[in-house]
Protein backbone atom coordinates (compact mmCIF):
# COMPACT_ATOMS: atom_id res chain seq x y z
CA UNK A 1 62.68 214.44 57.47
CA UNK A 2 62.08 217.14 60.13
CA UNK A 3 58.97 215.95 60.88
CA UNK A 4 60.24 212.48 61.66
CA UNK A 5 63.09 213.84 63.87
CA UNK A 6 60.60 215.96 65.91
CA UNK A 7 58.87 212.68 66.42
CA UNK A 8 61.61 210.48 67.05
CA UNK A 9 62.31 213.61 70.10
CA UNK A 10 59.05 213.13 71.38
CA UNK A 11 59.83 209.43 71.36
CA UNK A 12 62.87 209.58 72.85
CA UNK A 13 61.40 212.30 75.49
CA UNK A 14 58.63 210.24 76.39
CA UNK A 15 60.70 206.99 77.02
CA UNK A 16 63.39 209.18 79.38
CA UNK A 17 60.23 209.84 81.08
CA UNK A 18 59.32 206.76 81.37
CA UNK A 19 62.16 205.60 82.84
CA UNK A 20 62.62 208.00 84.93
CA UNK A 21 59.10 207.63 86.49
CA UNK A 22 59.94 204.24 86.39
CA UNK A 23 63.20 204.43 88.40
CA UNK A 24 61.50 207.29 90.51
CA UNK A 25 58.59 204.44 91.53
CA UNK A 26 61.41 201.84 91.77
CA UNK A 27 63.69 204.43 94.11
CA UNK A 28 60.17 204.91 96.36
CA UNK A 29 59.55 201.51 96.42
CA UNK A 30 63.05 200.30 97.54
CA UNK A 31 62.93 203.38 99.79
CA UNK A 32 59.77 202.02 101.18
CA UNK A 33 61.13 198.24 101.37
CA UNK A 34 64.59 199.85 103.07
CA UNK A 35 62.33 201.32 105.69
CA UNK A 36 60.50 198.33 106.28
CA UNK A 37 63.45 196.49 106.79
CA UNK A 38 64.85 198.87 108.83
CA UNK A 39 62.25 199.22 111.01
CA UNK A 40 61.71 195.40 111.30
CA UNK A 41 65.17 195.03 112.28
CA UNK A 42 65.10 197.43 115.05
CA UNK A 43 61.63 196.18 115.94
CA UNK A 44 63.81 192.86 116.55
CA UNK A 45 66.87 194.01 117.90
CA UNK A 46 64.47 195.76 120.70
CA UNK A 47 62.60 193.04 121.10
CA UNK A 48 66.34 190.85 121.48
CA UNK A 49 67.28 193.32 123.90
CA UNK A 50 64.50 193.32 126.20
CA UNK A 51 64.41 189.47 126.26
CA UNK A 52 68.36 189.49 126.85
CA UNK A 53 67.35 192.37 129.80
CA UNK A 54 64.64 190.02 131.02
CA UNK A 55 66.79 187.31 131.26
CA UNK A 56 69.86 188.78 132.74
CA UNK A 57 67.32 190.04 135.34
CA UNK A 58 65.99 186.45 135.44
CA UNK A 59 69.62 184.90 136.43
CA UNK A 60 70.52 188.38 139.02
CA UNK A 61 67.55 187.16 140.89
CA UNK A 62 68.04 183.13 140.79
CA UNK A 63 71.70 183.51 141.56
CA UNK A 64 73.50 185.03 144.54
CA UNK A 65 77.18 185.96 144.86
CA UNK A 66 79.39 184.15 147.75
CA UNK A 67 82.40 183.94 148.96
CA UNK A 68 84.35 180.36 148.80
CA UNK A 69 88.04 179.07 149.42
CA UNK A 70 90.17 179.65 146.72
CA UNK A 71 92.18 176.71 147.21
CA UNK A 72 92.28 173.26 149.85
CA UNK A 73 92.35 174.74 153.86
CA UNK A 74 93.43 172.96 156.91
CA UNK A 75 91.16 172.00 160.03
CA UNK A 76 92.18 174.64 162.30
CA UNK A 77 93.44 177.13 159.60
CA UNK A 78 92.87 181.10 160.52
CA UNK A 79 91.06 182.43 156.77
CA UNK A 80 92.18 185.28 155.15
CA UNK A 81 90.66 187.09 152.07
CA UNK A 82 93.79 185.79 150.31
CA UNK A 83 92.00 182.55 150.93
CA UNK A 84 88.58 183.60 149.84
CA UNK A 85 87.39 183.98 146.03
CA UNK A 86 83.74 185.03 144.83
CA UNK A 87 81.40 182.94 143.21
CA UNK A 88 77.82 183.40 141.87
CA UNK A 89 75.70 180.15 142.85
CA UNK A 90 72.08 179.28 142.02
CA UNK A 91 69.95 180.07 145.17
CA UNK A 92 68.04 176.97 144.35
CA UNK A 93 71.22 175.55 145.41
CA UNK A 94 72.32 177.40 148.66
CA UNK A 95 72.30 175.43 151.55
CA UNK A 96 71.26 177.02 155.06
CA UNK A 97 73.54 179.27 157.12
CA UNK A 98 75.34 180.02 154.32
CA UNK A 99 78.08 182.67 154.90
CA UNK A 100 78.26 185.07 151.52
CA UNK A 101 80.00 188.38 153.20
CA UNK A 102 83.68 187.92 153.26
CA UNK A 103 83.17 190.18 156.45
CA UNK A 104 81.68 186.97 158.22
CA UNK A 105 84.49 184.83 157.20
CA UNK A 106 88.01 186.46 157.25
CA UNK A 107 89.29 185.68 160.55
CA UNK A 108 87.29 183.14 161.24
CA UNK A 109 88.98 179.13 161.69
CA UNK A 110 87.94 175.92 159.47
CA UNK A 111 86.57 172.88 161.68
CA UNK A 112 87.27 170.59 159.17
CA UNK A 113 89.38 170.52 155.76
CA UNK A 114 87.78 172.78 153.32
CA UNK A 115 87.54 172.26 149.65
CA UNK A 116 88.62 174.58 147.42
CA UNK A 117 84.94 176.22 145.96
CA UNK A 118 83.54 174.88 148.82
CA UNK A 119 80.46 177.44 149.99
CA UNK A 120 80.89 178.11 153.58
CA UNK A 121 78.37 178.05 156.17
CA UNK A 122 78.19 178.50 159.66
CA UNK A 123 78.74 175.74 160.87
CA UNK A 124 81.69 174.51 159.11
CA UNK A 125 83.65 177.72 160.89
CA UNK A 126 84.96 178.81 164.56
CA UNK A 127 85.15 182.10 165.89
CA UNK A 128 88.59 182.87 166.30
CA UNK A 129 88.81 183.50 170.01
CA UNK A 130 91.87 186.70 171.10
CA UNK A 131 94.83 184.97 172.00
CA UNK A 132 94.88 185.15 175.95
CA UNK A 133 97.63 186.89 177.48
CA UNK A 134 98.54 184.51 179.97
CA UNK A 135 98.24 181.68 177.18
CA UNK A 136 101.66 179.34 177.48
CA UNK A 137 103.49 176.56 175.68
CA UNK A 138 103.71 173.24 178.89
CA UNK A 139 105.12 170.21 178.09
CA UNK A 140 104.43 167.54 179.95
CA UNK A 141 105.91 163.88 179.74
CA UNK A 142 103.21 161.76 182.35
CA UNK A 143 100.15 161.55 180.76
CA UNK A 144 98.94 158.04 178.63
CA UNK A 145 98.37 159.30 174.89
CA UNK A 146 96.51 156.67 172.97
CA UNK A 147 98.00 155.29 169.45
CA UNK A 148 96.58 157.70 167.12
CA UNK A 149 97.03 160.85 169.16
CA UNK A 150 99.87 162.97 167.41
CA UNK A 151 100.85 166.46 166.10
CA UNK A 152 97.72 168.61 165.61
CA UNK A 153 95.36 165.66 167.85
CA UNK A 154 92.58 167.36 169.94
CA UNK A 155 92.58 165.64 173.50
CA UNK A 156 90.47 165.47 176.43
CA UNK A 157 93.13 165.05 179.59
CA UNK A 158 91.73 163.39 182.38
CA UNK A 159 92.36 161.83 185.25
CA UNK A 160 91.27 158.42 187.57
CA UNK A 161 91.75 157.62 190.95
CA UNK A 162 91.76 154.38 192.49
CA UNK A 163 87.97 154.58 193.83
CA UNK A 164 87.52 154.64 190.39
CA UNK A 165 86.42 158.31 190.05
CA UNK A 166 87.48 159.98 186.60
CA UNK A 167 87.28 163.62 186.07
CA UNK A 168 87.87 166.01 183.20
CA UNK A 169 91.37 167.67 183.72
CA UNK A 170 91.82 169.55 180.84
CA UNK A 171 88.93 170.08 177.76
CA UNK A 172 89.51 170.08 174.23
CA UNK A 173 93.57 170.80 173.93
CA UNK A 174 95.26 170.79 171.00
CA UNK A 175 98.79 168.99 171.03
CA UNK A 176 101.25 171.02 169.72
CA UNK A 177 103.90 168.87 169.35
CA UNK A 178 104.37 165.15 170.22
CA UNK A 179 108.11 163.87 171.00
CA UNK A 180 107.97 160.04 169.33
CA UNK A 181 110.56 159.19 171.31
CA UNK A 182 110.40 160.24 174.82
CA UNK A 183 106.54 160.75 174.81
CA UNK A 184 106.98 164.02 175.73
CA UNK A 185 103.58 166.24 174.72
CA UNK A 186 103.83 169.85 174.32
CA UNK A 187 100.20 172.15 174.79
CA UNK A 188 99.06 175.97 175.84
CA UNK A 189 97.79 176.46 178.85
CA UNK A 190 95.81 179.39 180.55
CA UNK A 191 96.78 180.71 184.11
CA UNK A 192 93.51 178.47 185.82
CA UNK A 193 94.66 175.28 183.90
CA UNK A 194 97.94 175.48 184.81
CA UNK A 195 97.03 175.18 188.47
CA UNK A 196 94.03 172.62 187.84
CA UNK A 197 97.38 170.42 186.31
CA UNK A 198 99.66 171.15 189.35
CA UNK A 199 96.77 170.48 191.40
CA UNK A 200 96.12 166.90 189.69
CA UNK A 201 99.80 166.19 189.50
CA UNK A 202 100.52 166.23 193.27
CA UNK A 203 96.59 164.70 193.59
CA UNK A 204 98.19 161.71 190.97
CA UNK A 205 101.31 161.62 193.39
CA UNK A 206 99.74 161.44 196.65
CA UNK A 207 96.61 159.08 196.07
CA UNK A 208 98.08 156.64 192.93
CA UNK A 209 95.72 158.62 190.42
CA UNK A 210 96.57 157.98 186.58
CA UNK A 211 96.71 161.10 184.34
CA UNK A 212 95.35 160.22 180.61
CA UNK A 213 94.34 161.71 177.45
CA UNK A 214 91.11 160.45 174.46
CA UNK A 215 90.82 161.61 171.59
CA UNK A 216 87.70 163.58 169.79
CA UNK A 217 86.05 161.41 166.96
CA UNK A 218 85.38 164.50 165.30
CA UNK A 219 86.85 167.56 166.73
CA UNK A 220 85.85 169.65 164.08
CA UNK A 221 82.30 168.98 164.70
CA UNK A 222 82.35 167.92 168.76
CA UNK A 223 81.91 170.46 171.34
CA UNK A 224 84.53 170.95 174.23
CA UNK A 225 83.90 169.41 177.40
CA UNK A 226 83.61 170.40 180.50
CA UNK A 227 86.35 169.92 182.87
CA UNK A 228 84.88 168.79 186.10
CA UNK A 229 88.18 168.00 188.04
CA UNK A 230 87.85 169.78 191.37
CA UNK A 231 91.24 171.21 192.40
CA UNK A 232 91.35 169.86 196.16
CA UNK A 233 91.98 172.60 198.60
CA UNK A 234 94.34 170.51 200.74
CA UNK A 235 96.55 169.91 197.77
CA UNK A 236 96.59 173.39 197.16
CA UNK A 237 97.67 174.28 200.43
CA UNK A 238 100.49 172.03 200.14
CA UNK A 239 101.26 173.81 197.27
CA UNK A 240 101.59 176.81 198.84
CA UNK A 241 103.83 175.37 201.56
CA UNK A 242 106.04 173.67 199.51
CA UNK A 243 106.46 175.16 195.50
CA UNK A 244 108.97 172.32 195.06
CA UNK A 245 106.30 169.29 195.52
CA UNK A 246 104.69 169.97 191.99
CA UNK A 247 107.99 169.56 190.66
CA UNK A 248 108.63 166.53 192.84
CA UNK A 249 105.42 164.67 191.91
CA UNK A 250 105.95 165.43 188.03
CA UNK A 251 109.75 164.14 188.21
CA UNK A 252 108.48 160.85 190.50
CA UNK A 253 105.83 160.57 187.92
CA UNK A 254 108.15 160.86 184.88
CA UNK A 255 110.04 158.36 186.40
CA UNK A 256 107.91 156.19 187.19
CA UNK A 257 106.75 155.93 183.45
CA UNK A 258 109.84 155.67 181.84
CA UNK A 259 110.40 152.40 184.72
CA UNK A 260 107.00 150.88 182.66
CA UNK A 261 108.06 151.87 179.61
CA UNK A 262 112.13 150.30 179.94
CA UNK A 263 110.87 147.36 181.42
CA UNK A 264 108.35 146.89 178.37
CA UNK A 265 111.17 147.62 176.27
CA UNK A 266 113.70 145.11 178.27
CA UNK A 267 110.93 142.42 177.59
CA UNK A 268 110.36 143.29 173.35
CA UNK A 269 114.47 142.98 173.00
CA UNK A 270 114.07 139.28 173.95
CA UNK A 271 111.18 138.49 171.36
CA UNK A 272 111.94 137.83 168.23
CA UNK A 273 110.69 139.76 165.36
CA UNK A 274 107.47 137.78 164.55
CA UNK A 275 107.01 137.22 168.39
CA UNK A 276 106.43 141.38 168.41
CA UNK A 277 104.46 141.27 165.69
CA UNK A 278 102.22 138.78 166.38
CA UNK A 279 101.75 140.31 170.00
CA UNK A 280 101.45 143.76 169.28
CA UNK A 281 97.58 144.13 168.72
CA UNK A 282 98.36 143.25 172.73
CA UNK A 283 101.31 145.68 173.56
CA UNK A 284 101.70 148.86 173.43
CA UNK A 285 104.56 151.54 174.59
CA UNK A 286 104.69 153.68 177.39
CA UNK A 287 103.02 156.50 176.31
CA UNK A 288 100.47 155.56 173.32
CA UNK A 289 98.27 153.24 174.52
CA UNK A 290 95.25 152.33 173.73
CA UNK A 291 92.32 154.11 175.04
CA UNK A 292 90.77 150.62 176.01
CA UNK A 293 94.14 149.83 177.89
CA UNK A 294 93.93 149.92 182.02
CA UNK A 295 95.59 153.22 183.46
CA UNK A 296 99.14 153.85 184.29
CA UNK A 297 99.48 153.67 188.06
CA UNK A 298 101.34 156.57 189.20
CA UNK A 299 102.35 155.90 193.33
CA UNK A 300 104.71 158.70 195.34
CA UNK A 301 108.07 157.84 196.55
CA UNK A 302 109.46 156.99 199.83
């Protein structure tokens, strides 16, 4: 009986042994497999994390950050960085000039309507030019505006003589404002145009000279011209003698117009309402007519 207890102890020793080499191997081999697997994964997560560096990197050198409206702007709208919002692009995408410091933008004016995420380039902007000082507001009711001139038009102002001979009076003006019923055009004018226009005035009183305006086709893209109205020296003269004839000639000249445009208007009141409209590809009023049209003759009074 003893002797099969101390055996059944050794037994039961040896098979706790056992197991507990067993587990021991299992622990070291799960240990092992742990590591592995531990080891792998970081292997991988490295690996992710250089190819997620690489690629970053990749996209930080194919893109490029720039500067773009943030919503619709206006042909002749001043920018702001209110207006402005950043953008990355793909460089395989940038077109040339392109603008991408908001330094080279803010203060600068649209040519055309911008879009709103529209990338900006140079030549889609103005510099914005200081305001000069002796910059002022002239309206001015005798010169021919074609049909589609109105608020916001830019105008070349010229005028004809007789002989023919047509010169550049004023280049590139914007019109202000554009009275629909008098004709009456409002611009600014610097100190030197101001005379050129008195000069051409009493030059359109004396010698029957029309004063007229065209329009740009695209103003946003179409350089100024060049005014090449001389101011004549004689005229100026005059000028100096007498203040009161610039005054004169614009008043005869005003006049004179709003004779045409009456007696257009006496002749329209006797035509009936289809008459007008089948003739008005041929008439047009006082003021807006077409740029095809001959001149307004403007001739001094007695």
């Amino acid at each position: 009986m003893f002797k099969l207890r101390r055996k059944t102890r050794h037994l039961l020793f040896a098979a706790g042994a056992g197991f507990i080499l067993s587990a021991l191997i299992a622990g070291s081999l799960w240990l092992a497999y742990a590591q592995q697997v531990r080891e792998a994964r970081q292997a991988a997560e490295e690996k992710w994390n250089q190819e997620l560096s690489a690629l970053k990197e990749a996209v930080e050198h194919s893109t490029v950050k720039v500067w773009v409206p943030s919503k619709p702007l206006e042909t002749g709208q001043m920018i702001t960085l209110e207006d402005l919002t950043q953008q990355e692009l793909p460089k395989d995408r940038i077109p040339d000039q392109l603008l991408t410091s908001s330094e080279d933008i803010v203060g600068r004016v649209a040519k055309l309507s911008l879009q709103a995420n529209m990338p900006l380039t140079e030549n889609l902007l103005w510099e914005n030019e200081p305001l000069s000082h002796d910059l002022r507001y002239r309206e001015m009711g005798f010169i021919q505006l074609p049909e589609a001139a109105g608020n916001g038009s830019m105008v070349d102002v010229r005028i004809q003589f007789p002989t023919g001979q047509d010169y550049i009076l004023l280049s590139k003006k914007k019109i202000s404002e554009l009275r629909d019923q008098d004709g009456v055009v409002t611009m600014t004018l610097d100190e030197k145009e101001l005379l050129s226009l008195s000069s051409a005035i009493v030059d359109a009183y004396l010698h029957k000279a029309s004063i007229y305006a065209l329009l740009y086709v695209e103003p946003g893209i179409q350089a100024e011209a060049i005014p090449t109205y001389p101011a004549n020296e004689a005229v100026l003269q005059l000028m100096k003698k007498d203040p009161n004839i610039v005054k004169q000639a614009e008043l005869e000249l005003a006049a004179s117009a709003r004779a045409r445009l009456d007696g257009e208007l006496a002749v329209l009141d006797g035509q009936s309402s289809a008459a007008y409209a089948a003739g008005l590809s041929s008439t047009s009023g006082q003021r807006r007519i077409s740029d095809n049209e001959a001149q307004f003759v403007m001739s001094p009074s007695d």
